[in-house]
N, C-alpha and C. Protein backbone atom coordinates (compact mmCIF):
# COMPACT_ATOMS: atom_id res chain seq x y z
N UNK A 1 -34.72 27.97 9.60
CA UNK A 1 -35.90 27.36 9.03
C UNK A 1 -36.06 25.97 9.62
N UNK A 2 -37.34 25.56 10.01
CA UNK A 2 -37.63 24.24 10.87
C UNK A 2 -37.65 23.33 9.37
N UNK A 3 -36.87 21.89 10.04
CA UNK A 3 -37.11 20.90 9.12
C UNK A 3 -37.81 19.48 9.83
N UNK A 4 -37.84 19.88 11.08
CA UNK A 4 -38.28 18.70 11.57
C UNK A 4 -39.10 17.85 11.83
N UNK A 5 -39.15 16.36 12.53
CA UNK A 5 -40.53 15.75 12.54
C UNK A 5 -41.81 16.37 13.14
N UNK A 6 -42.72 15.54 12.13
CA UNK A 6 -44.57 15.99 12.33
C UNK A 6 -43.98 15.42 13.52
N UNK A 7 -45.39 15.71 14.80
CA UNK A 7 -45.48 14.48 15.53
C UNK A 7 -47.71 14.85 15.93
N UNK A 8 -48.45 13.06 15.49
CA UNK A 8 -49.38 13.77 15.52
C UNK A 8 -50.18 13.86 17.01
N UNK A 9 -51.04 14.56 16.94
CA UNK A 9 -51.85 14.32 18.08
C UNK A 9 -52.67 12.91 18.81
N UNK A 10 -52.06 12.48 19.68
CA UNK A 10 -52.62 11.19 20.14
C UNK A 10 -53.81 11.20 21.10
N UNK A 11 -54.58 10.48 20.40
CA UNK A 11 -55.78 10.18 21.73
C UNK A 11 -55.53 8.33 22.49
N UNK A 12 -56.97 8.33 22.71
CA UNK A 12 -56.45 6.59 23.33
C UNK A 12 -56.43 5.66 22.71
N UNK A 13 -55.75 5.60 21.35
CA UNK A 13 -56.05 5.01 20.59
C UNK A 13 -55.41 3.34 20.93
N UNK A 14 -56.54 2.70 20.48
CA UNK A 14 -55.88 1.03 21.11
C UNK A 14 -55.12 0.44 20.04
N UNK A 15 -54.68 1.13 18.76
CA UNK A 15 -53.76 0.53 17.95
C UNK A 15 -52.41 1.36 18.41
N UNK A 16 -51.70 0.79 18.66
CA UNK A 16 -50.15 1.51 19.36
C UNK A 16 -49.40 2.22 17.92
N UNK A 17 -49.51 1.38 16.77
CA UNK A 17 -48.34 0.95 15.57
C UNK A 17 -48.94 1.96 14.63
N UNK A 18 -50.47 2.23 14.17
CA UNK A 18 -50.96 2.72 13.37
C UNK A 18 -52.27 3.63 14.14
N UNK A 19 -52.08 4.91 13.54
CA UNK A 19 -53.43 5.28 14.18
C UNK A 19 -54.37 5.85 12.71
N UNK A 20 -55.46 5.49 13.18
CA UNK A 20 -56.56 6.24 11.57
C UNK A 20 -57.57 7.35 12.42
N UNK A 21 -57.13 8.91 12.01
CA UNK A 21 -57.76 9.73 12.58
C UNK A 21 -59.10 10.31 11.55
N UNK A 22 -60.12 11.08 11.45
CA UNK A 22 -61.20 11.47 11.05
C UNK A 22 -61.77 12.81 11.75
N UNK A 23 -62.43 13.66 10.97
CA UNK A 23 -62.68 15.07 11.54
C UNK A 23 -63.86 14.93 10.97
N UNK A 24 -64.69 15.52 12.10
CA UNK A 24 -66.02 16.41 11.72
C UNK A 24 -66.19 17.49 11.95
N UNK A 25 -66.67 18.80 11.05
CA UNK A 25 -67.09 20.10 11.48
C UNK A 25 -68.87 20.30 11.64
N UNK A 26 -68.17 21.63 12.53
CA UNK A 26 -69.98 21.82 12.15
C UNK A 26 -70.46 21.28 13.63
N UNK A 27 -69.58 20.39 14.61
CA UNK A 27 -70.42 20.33 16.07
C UNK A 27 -71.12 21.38 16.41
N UNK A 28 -72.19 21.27 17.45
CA UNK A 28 -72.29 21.96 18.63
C UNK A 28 -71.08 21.55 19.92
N UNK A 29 -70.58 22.41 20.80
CA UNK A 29 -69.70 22.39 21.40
C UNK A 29 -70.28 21.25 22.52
N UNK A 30 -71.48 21.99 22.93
CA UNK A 30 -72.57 20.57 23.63
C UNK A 30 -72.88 19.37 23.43
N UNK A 31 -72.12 18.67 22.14
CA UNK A 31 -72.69 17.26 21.71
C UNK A 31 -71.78 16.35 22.97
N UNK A 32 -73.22 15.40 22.36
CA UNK A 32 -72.69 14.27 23.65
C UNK A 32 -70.97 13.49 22.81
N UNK A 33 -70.13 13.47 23.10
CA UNK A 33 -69.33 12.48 22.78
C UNK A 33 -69.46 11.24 22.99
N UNK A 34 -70.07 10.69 24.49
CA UNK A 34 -70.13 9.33 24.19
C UNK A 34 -71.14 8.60 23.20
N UNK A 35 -72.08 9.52 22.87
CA UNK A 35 -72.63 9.03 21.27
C UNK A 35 -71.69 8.51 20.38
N UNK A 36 -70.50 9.37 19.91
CA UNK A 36 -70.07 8.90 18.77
C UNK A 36 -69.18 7.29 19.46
N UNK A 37 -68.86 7.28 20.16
CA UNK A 37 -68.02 6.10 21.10
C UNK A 37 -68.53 5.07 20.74
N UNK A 38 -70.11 5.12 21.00
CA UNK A 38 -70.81 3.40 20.78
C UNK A 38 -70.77 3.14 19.38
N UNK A 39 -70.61 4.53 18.32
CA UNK A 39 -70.31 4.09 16.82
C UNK A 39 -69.20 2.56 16.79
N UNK A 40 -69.52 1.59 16.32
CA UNK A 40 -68.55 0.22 16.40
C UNK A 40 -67.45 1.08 15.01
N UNK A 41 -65.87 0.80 15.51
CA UNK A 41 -64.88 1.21 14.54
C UNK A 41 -64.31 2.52 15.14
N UNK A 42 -65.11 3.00 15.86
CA UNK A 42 -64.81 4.35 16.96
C UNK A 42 -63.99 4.11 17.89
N UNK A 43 -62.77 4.37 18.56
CA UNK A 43 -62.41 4.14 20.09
C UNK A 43 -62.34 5.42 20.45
N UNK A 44 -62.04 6.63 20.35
CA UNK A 44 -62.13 7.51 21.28
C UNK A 44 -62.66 9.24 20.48
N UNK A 45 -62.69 9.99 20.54
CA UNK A 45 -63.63 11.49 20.33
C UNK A 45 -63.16 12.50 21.23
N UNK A 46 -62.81 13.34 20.46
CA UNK A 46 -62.50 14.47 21.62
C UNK A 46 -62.99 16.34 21.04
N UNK A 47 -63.02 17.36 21.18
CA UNK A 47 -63.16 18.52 20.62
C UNK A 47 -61.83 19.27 20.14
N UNK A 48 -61.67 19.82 19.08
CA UNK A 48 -60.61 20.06 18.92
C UNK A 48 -60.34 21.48 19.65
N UNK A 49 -60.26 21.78 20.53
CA UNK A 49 -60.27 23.19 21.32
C UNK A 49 -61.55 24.10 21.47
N UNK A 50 -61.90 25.01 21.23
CA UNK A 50 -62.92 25.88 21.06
C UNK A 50 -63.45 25.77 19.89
N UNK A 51 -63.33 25.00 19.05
CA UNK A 51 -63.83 24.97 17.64
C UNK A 51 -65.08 24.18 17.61
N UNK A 52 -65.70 24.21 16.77
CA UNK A 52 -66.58 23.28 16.12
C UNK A 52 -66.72 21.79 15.76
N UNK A 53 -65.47 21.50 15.44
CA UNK A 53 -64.64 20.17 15.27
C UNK A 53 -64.55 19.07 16.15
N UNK A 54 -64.84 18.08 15.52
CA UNK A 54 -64.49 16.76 16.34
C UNK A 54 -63.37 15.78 15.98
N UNK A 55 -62.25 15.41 16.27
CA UNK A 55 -61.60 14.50 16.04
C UNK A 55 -61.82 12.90 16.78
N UNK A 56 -61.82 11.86 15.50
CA UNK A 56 -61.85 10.84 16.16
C UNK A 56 -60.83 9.63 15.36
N UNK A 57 -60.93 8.92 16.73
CA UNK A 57 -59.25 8.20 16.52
C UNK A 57 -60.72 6.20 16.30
N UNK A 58 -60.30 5.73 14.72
CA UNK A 58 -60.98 4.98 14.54
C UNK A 58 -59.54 3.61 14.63
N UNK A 59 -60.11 1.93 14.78
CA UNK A 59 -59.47 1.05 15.13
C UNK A 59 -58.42 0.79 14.02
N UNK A 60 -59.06 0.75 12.95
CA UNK A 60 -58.49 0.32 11.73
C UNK A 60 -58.82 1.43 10.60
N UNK A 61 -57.61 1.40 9.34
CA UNK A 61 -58.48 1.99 7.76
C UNK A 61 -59.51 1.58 7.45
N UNK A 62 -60.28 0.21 7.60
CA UNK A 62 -61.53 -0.14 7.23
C UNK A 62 -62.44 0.61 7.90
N UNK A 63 -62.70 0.92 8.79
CA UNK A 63 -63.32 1.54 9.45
C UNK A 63 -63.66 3.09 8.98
N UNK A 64 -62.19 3.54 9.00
CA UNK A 64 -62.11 5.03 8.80
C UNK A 64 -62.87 5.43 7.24
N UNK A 65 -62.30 4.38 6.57
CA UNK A 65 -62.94 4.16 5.17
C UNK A 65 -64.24 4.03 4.93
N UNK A 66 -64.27 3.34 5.54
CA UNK A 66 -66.46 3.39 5.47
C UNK A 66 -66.86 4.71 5.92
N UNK A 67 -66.21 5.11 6.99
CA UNK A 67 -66.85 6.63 7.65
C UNK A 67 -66.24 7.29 6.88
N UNK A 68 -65.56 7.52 6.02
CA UNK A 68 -65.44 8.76 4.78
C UNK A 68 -66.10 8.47 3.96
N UNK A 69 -66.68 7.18 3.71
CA UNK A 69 -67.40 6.76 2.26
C UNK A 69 -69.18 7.12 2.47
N UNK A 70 -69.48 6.88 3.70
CA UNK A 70 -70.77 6.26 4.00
C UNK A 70 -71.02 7.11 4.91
N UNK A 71 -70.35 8.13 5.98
CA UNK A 71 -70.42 9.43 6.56
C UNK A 71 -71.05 8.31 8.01
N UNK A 72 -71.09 9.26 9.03
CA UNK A 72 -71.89 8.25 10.63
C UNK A 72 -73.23 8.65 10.76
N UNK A 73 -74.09 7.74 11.10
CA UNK A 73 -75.26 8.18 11.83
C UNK A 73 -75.25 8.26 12.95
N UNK A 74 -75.66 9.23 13.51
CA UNK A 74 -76.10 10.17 15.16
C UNK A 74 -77.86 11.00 15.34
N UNK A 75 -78.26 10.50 15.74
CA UNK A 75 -78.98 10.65 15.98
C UNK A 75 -80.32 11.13 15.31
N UNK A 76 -80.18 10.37 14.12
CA UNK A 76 -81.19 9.94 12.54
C UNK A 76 -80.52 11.12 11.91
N UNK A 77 -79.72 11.70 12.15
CA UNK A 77 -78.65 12.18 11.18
C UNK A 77 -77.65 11.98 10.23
N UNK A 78 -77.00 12.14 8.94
CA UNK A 78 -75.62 11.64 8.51
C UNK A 78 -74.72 12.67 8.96
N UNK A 79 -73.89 12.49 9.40
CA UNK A 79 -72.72 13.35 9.57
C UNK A 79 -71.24 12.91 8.52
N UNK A 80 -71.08 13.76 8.01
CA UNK A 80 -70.06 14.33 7.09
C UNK A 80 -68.64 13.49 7.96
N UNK A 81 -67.98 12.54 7.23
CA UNK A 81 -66.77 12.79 8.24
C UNK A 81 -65.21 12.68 6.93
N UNK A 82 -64.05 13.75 7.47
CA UNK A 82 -63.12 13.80 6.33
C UNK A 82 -61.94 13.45 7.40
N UNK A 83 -60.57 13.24 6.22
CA UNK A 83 -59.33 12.82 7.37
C UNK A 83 -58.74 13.88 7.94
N UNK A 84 -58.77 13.78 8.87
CA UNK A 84 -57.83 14.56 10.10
C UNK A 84 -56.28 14.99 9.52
N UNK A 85 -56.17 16.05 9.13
CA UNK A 85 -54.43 16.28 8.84
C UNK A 85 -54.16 17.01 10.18
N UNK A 86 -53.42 16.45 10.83
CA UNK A 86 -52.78 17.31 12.16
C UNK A 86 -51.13 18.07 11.48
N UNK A 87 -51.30 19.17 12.02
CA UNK A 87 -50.06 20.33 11.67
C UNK A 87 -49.41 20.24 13.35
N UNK A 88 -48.02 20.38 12.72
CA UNK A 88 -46.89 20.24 13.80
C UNK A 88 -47.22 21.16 15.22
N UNK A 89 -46.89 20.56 15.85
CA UNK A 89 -47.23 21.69 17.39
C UNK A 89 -46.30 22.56 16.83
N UNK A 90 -46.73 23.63 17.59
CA UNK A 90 -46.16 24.86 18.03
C UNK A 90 -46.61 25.96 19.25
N UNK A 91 -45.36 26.10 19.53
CA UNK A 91 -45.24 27.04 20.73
C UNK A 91 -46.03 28.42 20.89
N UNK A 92 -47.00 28.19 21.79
CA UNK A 92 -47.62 29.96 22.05
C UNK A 92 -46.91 31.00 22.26
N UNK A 93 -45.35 30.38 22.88
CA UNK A 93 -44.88 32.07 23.92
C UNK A 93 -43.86 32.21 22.61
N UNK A 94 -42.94 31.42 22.18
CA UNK A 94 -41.92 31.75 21.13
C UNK A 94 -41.77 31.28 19.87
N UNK A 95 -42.99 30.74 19.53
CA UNK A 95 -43.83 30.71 18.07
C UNK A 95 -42.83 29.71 17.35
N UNK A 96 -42.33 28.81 17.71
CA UNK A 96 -41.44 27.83 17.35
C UNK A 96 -42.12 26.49 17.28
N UNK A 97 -41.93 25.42 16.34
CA UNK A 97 -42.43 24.59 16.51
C UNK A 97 -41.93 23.37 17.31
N UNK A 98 -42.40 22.12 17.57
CA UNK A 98 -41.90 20.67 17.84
C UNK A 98 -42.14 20.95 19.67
N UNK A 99 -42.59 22.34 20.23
CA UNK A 99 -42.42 22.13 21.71
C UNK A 99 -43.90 22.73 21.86
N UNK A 100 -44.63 22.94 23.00
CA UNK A 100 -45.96 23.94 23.83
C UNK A 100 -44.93 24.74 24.56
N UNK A 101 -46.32 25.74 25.05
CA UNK A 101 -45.50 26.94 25.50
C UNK A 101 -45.02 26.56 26.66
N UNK A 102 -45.50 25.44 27.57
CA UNK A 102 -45.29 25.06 29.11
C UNK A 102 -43.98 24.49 29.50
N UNK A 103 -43.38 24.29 27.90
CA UNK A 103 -42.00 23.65 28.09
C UNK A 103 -40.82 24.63 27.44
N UNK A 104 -41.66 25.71 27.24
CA UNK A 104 -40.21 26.72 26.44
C UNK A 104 -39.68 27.21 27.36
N UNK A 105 -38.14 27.48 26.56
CA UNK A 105 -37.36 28.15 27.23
C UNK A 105 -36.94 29.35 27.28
N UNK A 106 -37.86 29.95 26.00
CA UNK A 106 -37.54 31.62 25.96
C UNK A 106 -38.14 32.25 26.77
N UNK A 107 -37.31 33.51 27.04
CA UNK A 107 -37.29 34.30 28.41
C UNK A 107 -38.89 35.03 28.05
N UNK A 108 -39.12 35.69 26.95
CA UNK A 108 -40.35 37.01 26.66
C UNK A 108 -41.37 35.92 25.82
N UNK A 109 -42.50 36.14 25.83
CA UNK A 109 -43.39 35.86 24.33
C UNK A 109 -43.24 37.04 22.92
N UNK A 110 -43.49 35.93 22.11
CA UNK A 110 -43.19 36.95 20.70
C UNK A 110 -44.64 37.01 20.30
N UNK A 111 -44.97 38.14 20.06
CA UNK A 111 -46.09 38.24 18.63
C UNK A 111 -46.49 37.33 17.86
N UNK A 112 -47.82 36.51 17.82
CA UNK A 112 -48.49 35.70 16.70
C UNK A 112 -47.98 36.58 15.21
N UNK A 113 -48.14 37.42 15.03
CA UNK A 113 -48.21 38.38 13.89
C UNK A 113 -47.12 39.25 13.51
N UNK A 114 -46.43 39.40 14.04
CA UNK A 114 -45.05 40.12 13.73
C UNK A 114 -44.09 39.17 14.22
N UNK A 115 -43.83 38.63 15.22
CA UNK A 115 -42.36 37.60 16.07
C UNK A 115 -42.10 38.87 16.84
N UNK A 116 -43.01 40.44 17.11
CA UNK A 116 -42.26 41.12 17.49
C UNK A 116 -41.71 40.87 19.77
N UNK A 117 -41.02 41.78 20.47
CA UNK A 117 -40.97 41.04 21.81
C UNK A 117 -42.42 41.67 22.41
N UNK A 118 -43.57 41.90 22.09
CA UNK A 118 -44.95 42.03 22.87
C UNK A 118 -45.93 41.07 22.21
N UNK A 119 -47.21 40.87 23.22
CA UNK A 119 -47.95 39.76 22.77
C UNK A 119 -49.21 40.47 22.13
N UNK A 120 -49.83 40.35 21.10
CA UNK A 120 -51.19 40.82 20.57
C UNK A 120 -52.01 39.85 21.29
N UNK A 121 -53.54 40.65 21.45
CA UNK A 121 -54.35 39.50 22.31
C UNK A 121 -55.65 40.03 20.95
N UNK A 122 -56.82 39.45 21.22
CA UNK A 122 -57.88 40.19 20.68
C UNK A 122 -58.58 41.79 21.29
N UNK A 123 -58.41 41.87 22.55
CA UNK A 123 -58.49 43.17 22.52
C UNK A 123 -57.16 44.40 21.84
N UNK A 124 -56.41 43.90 21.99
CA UNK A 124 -55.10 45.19 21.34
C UNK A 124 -54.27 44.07 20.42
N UNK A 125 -55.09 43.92 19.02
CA UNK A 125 -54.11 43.21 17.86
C UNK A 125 -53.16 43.60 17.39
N UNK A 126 -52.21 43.02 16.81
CA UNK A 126 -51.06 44.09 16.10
C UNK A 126 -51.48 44.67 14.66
N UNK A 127 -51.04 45.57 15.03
CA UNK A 127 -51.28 46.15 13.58
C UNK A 127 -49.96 46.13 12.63
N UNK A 128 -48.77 45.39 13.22
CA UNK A 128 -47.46 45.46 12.56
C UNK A 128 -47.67 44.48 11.58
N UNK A 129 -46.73 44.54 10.11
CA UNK A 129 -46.83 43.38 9.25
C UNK A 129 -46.41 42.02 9.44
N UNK A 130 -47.59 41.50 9.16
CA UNK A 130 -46.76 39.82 9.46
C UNK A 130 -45.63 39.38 8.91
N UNK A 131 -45.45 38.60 10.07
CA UNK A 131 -43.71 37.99 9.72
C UNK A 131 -43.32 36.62 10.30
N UNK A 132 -42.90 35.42 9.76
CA UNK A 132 -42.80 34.25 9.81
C UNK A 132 -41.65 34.02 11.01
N UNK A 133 -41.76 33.25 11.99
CA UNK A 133 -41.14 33.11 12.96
C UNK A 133 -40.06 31.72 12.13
N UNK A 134 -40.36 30.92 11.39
CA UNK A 134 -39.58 29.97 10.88
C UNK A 134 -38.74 30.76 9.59
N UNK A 135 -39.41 31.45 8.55
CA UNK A 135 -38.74 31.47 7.56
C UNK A 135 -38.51 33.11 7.24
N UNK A 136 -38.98 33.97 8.27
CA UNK A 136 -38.99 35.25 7.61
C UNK A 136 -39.75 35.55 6.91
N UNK A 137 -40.73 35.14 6.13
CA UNK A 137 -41.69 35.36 5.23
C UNK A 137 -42.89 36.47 5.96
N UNK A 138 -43.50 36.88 4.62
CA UNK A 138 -44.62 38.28 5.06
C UNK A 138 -45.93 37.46 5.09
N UNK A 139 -45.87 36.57 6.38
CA UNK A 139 -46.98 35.47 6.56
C UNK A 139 -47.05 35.37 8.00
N UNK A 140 -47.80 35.07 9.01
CA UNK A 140 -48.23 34.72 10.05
C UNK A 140 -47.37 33.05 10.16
N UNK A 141 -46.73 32.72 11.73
CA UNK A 141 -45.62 31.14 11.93
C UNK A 141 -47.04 30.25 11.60
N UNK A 142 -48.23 29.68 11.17
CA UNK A 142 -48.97 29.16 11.22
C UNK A 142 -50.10 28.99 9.69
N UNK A 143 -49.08 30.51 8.85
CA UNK A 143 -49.88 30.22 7.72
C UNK A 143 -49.53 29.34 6.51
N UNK A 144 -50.14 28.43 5.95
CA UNK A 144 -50.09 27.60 4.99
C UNK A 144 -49.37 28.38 3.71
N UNK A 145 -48.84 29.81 3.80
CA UNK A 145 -48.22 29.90 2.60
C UNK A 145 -46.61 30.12 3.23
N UNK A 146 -47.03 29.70 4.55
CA UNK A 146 -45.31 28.70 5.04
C UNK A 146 -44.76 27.45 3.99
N UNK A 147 -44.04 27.92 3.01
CA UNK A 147 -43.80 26.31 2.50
C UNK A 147 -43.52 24.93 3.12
N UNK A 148 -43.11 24.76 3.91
CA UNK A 148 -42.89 24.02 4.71
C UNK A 148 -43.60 23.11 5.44
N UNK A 149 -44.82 24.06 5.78
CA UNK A 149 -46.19 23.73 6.12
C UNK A 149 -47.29 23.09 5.38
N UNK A 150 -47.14 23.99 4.17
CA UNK A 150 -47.82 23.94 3.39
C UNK A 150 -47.43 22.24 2.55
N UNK A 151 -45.97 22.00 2.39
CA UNK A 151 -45.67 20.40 2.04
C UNK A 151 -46.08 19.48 3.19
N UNK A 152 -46.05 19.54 4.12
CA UNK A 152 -46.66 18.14 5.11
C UNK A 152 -47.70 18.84 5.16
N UNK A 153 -48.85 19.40 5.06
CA UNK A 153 -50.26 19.22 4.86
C UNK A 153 -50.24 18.71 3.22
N UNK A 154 -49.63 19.15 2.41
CA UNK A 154 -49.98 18.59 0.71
C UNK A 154 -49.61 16.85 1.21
N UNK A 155 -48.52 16.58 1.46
CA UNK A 155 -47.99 15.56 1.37
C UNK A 155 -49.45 14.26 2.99
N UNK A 156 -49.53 14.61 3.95
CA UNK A 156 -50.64 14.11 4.40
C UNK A 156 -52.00 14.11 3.98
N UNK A 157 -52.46 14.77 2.87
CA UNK A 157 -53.21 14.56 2.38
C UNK A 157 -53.44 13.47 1.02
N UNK A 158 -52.17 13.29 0.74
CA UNK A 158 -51.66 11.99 -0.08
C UNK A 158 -51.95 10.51 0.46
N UNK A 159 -51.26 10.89 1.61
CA UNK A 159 -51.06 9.68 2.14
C UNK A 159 -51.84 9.81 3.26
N UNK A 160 -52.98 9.53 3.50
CA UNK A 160 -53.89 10.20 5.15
C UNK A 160 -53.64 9.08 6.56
N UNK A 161 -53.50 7.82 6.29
CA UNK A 161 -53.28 7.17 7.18
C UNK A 161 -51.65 6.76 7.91
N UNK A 162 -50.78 7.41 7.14
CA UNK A 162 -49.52 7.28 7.89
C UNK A 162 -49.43 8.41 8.58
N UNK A 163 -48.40 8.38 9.59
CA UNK A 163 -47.98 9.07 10.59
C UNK A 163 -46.80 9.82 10.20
């Protein structure tokens, strides 16, 4: 069972010591980013993968605070903005956390959905029962009824601006 450190996702953020992150859903994948940039309290914006989502890395809590309180304007729009909880990396090929797949060392990839030794893709899913690559559990390595998981997302949502 993994016990180890979060570590979160860094952008360019110009505070080294503290970072204050913020999420928006609901993009178009097409939005301009350097829009949100000239927002003053903004330093950097990025997409969170194929999603909808925007993460942005603001200077200070004051900042971040007004944009959860008071939401951003873009383009005679309000946009919605909530805190960013980042969940621990984890590995694509051996479903382990704290590493990416580009640095593992296991020989095969395991199953998103079983840990079994073949990979499910979206064309040929598994149909085997899920099974927790950390704890054994009848859950997918990524689902929130991982306890484990499930306490550093409860517990970052407490506290949103520490690391």
């Amino acid at each position: 069972m993994w016990l180890g450190p979060v570590f979160p996702t860094l952008l360019n953020c110009e505070n080294e010591i503290q970072k204050y992150f913020g999420l928006i859903k609901g993009i178009e994948s097409d939005f301009e980013l350097a829009l949100f940039k000239e927002i003053p309290g903004i330093t950097d914006a990025t997409h969170l993968g194929n999603s909808n989502s925007l993460k942005f890395c603001f200077t200070d809590a004051r900042s971040l605070d007004h944009a959860l309180k008071r939401s951003i304007r873009i383009e005679y729009k309000l946009i919605r903005v909530s805190v960013f909880h980042d969940l621990p990396r984890r590995c694509n090929k051996c479903r382990l956390p704290n590493h990416q797949h580009v640095a593992c060392e296991s020989s095969s990839p395991k199953c998103s959905r079983c840990t079994g030794p073949h990979k499910a893709t979206r064309d040929s899913p598994c149909q085997i029962q899920p099974k927790c690559t950390n704890c054994d559990g009848s859950h997918v390595f990524y689902s929130l009824r991982y306890p484990i998981l499930r306490d550093i997302v409860n517990s970052r949502k407490k506290t949103p601006n520490l690391e």
